[in-house]
N, C-alpha and C. Protein backbone atom coordinates (compact mmCIF):
# COMPACT_ATOMS: atom_id res chain seq x y z
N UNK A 1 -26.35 -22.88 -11.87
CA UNK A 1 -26.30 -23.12 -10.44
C UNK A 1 -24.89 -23.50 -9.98
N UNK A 2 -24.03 -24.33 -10.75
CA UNK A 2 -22.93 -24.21 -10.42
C UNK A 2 -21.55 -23.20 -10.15
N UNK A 3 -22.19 -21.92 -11.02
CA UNK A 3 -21.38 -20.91 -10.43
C UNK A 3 -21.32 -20.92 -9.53
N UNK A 4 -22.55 -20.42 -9.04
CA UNK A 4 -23.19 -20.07 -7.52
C UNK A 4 -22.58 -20.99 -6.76
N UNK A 5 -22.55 -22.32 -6.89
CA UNK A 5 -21.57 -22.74 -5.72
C UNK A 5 -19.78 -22.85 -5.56
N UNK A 6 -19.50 -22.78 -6.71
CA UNK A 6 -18.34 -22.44 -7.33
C UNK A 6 -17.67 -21.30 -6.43
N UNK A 7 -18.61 -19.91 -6.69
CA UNK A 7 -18.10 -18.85 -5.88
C UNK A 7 -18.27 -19.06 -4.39
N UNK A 8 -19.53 -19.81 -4.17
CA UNK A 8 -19.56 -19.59 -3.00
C UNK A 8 -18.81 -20.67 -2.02
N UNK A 9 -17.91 -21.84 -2.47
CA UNK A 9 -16.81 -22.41 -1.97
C UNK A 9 -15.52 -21.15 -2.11
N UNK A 10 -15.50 -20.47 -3.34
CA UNK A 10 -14.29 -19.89 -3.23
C UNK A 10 -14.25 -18.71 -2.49
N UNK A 11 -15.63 -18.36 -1.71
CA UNK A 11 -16.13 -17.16 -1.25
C UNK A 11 -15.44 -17.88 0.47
N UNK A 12 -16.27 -18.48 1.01
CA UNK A 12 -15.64 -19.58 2.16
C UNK A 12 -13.92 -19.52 2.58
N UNK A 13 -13.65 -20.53 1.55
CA UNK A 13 -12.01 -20.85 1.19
C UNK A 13 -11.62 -19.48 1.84
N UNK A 14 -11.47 -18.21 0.86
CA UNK A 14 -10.72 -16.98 1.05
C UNK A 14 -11.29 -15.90 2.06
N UNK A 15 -12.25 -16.54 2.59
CA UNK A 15 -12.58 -16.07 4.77
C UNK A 15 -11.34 -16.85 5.19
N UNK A 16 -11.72 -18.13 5.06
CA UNK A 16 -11.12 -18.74 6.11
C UNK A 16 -9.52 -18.68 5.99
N UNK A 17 -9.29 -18.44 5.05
CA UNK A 17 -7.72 -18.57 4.74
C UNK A 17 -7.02 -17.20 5.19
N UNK A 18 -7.65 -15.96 5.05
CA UNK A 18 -7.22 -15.02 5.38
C UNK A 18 -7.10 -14.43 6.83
N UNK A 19 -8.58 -15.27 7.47
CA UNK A 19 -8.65 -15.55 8.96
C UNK A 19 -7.53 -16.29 9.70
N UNK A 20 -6.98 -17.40 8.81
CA UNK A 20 -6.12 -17.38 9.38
C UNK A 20 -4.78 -17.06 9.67
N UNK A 21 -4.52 -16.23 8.20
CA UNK A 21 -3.31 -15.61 7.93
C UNK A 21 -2.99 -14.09 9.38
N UNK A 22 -4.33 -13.74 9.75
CA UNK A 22 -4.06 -13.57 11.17
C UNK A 22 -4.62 -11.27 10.65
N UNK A 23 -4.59 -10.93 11.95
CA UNK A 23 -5.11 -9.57 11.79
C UNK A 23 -3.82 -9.17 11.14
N UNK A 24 -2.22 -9.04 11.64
CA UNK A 24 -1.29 -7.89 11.32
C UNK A 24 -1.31 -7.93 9.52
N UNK A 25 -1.60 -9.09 9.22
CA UNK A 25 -1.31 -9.26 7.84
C UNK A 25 -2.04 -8.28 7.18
N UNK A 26 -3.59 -7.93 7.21
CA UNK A 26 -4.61 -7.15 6.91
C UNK A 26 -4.35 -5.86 7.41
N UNK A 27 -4.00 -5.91 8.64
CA UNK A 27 -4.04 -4.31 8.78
C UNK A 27 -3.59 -3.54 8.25
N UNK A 28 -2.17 -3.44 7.89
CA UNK A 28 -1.55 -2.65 6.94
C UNK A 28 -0.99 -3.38 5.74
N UNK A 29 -1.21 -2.91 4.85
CA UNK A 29 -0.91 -4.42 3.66
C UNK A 29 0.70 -3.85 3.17
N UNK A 30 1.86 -4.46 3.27
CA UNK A 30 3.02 -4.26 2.41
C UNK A 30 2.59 -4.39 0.91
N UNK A 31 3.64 -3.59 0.22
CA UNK A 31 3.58 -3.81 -1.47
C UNK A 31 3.48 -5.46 -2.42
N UNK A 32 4.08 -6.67 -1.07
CA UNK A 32 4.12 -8.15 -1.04
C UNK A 32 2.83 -7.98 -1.38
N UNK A 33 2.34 -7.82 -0.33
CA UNK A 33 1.15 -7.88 0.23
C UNK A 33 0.02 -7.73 -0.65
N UNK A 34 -0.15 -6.69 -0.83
CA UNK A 34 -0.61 -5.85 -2.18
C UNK A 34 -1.24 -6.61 -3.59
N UNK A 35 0.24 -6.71 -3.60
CA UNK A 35 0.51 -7.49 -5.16
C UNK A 35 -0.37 -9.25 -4.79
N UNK A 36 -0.44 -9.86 -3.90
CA UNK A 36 -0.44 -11.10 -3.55
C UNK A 36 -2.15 -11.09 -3.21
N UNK A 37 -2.88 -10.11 -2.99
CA UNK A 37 -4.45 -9.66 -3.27
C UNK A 37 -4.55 -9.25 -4.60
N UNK A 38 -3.67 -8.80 -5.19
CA UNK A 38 -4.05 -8.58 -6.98
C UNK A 38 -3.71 -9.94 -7.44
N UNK A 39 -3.42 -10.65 -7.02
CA UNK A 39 -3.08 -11.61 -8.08
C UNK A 39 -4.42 -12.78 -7.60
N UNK A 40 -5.12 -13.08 -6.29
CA UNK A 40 -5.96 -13.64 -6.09
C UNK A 40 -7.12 -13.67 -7.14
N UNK A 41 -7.84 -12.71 -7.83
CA UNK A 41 -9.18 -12.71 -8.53
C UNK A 41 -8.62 -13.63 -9.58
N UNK A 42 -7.03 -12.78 -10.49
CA UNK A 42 -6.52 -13.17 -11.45
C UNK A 42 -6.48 -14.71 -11.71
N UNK A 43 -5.90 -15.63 -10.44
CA UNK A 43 -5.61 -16.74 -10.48
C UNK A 43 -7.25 -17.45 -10.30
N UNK A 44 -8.17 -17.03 -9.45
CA UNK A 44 -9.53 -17.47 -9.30
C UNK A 44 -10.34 -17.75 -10.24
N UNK A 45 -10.39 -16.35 -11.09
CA UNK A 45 -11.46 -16.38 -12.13
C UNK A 45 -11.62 -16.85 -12.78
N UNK A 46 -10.48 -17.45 -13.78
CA UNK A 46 -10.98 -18.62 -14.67
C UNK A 46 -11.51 -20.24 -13.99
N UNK A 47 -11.09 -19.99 -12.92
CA UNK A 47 -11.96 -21.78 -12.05
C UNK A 47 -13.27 -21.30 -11.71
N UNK A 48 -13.59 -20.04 -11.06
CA UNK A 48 -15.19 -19.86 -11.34
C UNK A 48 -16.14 -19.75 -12.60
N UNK A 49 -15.12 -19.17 -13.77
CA UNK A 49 -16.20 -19.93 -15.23
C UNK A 49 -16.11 -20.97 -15.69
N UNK A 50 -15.38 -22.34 -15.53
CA UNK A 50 -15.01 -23.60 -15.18
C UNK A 50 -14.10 -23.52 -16.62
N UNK A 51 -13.02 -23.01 -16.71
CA UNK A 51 -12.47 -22.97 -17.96
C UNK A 51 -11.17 -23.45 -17.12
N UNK A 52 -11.05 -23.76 -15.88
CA UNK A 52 -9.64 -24.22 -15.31
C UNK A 52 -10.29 -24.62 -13.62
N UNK A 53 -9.35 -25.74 -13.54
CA UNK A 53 -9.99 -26.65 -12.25
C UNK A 53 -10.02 -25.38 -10.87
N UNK A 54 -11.07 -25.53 -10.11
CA UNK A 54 -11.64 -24.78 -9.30
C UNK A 54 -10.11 -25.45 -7.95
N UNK A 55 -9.43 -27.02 -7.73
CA UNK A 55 -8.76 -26.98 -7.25
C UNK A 55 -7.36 -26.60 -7.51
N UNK A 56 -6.64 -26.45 -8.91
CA UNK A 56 -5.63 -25.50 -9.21
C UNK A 56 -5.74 -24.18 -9.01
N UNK A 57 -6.90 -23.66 -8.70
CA UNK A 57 -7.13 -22.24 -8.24
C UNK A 57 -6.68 -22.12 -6.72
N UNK A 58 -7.28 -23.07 -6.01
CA UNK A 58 -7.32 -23.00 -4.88
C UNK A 58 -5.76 -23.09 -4.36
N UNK A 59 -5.01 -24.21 -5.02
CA UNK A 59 -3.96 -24.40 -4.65
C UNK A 59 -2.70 -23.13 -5.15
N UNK A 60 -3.19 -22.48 -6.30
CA UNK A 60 -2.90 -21.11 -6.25
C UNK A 60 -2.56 -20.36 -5.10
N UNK A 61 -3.80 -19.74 -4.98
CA UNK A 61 -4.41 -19.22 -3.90
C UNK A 61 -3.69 -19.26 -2.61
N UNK A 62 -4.13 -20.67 -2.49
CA UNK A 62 -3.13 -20.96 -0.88
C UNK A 62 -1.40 -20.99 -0.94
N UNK A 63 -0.74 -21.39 -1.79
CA UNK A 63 0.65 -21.18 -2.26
C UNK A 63 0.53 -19.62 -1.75
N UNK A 64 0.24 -18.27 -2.36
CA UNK A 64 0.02 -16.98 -2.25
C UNK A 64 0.08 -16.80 -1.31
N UNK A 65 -1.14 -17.15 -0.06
CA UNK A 65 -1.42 -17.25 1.12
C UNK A 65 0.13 -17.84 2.28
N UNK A 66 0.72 -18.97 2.00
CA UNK A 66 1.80 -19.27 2.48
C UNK A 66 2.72 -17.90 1.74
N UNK A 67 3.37 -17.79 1.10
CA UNK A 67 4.16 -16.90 1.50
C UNK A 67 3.91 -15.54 2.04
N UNK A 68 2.45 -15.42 1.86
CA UNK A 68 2.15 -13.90 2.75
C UNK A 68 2.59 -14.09 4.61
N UNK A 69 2.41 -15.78 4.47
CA UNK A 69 2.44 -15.79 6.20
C UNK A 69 4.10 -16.30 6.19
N UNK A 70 4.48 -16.91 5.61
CA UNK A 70 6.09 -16.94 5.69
C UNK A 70 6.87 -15.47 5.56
N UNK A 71 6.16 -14.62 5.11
CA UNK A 71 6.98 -13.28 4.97
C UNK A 71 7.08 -12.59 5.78
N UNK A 72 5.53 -13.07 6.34
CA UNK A 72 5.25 -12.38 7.91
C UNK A 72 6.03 -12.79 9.39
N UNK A 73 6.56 -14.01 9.09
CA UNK A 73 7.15 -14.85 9.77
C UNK A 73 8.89 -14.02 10.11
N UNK A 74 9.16 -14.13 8.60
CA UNK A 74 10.16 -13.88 9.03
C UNK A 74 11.26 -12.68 8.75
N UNK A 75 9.92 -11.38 8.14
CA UNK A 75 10.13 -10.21 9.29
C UNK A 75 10.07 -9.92 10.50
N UNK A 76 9.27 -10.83 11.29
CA UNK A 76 8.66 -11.13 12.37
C UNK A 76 10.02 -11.12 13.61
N UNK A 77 10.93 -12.17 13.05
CA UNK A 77 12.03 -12.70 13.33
C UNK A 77 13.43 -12.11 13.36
N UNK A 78 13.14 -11.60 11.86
CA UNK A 78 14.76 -10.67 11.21
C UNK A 78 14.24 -9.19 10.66
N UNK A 79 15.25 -8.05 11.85
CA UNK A 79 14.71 -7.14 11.84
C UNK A 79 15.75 -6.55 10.74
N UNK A 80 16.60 -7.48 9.86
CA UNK A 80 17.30 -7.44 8.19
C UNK A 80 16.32 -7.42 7.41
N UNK A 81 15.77 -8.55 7.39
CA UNK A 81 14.63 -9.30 7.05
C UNK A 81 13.49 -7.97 6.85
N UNK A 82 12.97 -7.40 7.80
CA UNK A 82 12.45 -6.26 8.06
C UNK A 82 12.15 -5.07 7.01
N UNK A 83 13.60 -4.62 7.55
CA UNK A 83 14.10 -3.58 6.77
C UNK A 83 13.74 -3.51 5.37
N UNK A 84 14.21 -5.31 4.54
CA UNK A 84 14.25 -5.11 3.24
C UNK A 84 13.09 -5.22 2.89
N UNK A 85 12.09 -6.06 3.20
CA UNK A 85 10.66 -5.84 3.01
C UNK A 85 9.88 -4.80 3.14
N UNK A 86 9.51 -4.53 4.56
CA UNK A 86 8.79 -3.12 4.59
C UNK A 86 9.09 -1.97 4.41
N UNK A 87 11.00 -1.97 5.05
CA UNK A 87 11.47 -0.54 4.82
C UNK A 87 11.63 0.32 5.87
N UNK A 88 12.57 1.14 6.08
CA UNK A 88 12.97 1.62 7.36
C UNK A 88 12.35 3.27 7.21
N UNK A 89 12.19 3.58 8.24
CA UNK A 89 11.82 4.82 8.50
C UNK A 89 13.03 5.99 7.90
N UNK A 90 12.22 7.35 7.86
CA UNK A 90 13.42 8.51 7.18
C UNK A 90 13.19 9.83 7.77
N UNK A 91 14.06 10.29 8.28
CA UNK A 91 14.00 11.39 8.58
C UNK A 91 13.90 12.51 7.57
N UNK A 92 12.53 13.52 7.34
CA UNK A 92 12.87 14.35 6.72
C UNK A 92 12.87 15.88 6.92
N UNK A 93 12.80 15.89 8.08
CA UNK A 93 13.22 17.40 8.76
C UNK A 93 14.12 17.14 10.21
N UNK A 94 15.13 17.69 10.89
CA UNK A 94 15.39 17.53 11.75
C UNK A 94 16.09 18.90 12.42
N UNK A 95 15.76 19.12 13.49
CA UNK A 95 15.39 20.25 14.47
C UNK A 95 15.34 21.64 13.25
N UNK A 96 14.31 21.31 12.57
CA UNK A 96 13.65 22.57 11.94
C UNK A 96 14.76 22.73 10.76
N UNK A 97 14.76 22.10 9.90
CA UNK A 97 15.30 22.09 8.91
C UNK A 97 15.08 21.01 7.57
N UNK A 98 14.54 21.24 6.88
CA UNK A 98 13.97 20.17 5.85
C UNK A 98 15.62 19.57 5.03
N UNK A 99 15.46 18.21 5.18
CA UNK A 99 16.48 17.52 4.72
C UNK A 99 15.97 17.45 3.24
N UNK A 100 16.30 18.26 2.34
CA UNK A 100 15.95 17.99 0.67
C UNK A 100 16.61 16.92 0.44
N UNK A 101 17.76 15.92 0.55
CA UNK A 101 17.94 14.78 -0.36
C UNK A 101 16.63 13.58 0.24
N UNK A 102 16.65 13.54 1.45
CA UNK A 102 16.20 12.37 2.02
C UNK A 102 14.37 12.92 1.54
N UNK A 103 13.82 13.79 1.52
CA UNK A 103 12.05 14.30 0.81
C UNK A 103 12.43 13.83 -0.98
N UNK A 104 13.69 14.52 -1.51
CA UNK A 104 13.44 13.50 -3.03
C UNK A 104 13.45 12.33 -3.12
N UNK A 105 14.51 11.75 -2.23
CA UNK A 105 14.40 9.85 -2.78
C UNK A 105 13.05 9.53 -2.76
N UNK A 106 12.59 10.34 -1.06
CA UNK A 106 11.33 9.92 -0.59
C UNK A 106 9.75 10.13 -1.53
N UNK A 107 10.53 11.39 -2.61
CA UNK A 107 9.18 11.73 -3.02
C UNK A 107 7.87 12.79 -2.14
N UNK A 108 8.66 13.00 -1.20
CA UNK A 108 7.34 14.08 -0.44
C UNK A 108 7.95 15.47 -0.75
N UNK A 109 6.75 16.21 -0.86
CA UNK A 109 6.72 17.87 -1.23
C UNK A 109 6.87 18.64 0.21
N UNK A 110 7.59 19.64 0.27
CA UNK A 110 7.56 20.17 1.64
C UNK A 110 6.10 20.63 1.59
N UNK A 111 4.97 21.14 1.08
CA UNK A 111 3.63 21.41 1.39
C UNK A 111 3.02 19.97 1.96
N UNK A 112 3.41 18.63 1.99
CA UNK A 112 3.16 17.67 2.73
C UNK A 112 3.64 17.26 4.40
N UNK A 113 4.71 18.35 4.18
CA UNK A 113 4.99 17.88 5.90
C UNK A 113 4.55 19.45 6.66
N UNK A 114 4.39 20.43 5.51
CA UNK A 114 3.64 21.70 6.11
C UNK A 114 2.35 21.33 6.65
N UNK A 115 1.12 21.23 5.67
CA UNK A 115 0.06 20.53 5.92
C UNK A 115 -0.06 19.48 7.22
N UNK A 116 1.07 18.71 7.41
CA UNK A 116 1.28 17.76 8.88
C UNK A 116 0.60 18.77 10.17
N UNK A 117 2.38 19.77 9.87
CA UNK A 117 2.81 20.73 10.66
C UNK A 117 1.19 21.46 11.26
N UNK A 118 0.75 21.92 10.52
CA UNK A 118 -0.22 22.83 10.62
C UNK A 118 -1.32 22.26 11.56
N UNK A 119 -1.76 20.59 10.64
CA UNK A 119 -2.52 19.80 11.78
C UNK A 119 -2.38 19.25 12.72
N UNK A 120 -1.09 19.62 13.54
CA UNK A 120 -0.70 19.10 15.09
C UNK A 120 -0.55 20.36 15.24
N UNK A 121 -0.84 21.73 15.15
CA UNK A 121 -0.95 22.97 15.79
C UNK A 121 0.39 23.80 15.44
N UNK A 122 1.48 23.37 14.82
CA UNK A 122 2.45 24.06 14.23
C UNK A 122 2.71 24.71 13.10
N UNK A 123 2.84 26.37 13.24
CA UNK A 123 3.12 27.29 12.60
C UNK A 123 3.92 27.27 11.71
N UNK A 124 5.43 27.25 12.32
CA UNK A 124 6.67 27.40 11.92
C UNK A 124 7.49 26.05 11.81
N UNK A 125 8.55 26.03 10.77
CA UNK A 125 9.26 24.39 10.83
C UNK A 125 10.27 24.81 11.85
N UNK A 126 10.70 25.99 12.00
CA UNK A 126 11.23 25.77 13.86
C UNK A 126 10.79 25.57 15.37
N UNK A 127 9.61 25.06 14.59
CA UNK A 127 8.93 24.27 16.25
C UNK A 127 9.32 22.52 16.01
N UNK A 128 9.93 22.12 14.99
CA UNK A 128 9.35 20.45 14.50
C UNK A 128 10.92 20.49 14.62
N UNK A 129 10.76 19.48 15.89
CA UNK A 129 12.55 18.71 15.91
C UNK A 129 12.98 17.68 14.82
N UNK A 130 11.41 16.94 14.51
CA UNK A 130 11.52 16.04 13.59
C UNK A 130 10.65 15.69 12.96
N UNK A 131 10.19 15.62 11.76
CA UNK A 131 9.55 14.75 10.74
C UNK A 131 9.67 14.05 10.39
N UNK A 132 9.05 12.63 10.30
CA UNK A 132 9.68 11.22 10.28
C UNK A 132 9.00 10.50 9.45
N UNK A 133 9.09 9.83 7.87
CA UNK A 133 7.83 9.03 7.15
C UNK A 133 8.56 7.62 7.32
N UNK A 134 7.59 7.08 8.47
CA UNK A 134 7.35 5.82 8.89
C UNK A 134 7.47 4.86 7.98
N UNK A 135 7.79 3.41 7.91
CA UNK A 135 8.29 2.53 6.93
C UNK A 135 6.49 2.34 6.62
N UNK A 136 5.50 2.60 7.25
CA UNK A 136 4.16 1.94 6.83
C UNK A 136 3.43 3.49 6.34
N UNK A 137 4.57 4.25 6.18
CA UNK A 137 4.15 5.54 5.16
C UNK A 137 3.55 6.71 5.62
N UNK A 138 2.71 6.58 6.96
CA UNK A 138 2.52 7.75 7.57
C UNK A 138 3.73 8.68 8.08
N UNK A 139 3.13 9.73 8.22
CA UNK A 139 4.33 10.82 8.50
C UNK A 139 3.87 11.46 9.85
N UNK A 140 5.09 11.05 10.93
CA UNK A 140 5.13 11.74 12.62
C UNK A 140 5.46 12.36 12.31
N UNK A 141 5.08 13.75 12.86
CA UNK A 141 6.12 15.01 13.58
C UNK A 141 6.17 14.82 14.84
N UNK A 142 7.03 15.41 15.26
CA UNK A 142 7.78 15.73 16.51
C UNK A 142 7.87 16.51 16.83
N UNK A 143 7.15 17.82 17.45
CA UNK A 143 7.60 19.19 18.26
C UNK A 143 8.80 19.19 18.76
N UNK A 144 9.44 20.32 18.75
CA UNK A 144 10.38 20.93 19.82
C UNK A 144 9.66 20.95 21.17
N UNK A 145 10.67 20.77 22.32
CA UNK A 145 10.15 20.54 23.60
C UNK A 145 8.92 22.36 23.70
N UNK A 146 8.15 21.53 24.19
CA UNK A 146 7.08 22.92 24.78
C UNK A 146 6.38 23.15 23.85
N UNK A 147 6.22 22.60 22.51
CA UNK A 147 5.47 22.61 21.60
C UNK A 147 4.06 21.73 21.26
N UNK A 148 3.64 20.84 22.19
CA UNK A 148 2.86 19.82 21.95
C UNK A 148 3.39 18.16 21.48
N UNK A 149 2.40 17.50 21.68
CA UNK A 149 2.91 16.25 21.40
C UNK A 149 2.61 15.63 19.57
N UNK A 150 3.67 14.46 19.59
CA UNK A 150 3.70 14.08 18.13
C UNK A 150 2.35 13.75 17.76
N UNK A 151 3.01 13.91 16.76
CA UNK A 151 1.58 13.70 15.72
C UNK A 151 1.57 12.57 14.72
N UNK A 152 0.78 11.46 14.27
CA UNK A 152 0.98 10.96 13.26
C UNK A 152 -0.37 11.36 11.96
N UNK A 153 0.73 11.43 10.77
CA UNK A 153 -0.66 11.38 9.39
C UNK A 153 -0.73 9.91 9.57
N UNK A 154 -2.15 9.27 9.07
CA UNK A 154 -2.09 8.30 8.70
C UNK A 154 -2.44 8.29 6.85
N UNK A 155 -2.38 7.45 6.27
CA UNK A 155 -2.66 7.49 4.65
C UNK A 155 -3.95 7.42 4.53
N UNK A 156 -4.21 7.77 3.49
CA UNK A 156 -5.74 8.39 3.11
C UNK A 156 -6.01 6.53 3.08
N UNK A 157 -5.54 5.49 2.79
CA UNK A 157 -6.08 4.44 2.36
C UNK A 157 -7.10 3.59 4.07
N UNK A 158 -6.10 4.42 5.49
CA UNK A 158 -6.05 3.96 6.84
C UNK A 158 -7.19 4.82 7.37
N UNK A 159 -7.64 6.21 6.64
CA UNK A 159 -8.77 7.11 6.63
C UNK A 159 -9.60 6.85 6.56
N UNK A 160 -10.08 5.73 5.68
CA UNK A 160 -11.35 5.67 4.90
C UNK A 160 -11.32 6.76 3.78
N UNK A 161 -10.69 6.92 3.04
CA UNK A 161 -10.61 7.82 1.85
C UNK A 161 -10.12 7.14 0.85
């Protein structure tokens, strides 16, 4: 029976803590971010089989929790700050021309910004003034004027996929 309440304080705790860490934090998770939900079960689980105090977990936990909201803070603040955390946007086509250095650093295949192309109604990469993979990883296009309006992919994770 003490699991059961065990989890279900630590079930509580990590509502309320994340509730208050606020929506932007959740909505799109940075790689911080990421990593700082993988490490939650890790640091938890041994205080729910009582092999380590259920409040060194917690205080875990919430340590984690503060710097997710201090990070948030102060990207929030410093758009340096910003940059080095989430990461700046990249151009990888511009007025119909695929920039090959800036798609390798990036890692995207031109059949990924074709595939874009195709699902905002574009044929040809001389309709796309610009292709742009967003610092939160989706990829805008941009028509040439008279071509329709931008488009964003979002990631299969923002899909439900």
């Amino acid at each position: 029976m003490e699991i059961v309440a065990r989890v279900a304080f630590v079930y509580v705790f990590l509502a309320a803590a994340l509730r208050v860490i606020g929506k932007r934090e959740l909505s799109s998770l940075s790689p911080f971010e990421l990593v700082t939900l993988m490490l939650i079960p890790e640091i938890v689980s041994q205080a729910l089989i009582r092999e380590a105090s259920l409040m060194n977990a917690l205080a875990g936990v919430s340590t984690l929790l503060v710097l997710v909201f201090l990070t948030s803070v102060v990207t929030h603040l410093s758009p340096k700050a910003s940059r080095v955390v989430d990461g700046s946007p990249t151009v990888l086509v511009a007025k119909g021309r695929i920039l090959e250095k800036a798609c390798n650093r990036e890692r995207i295949q031109p059949e990924e910004i074709f595939s874009e192309m195709h699902k905002s109604g574009l044929e040809h990469l001389s309709q796309v003034r610009w292709a742009i993979l967003e610092a939160d990883g989706d990829l805008t296009i941009i028509p040439e004027q008279g071509h329709g309006l931008p488009v964003a992919r979002t990631r299969d994770r923002d899909a439900g996929l």
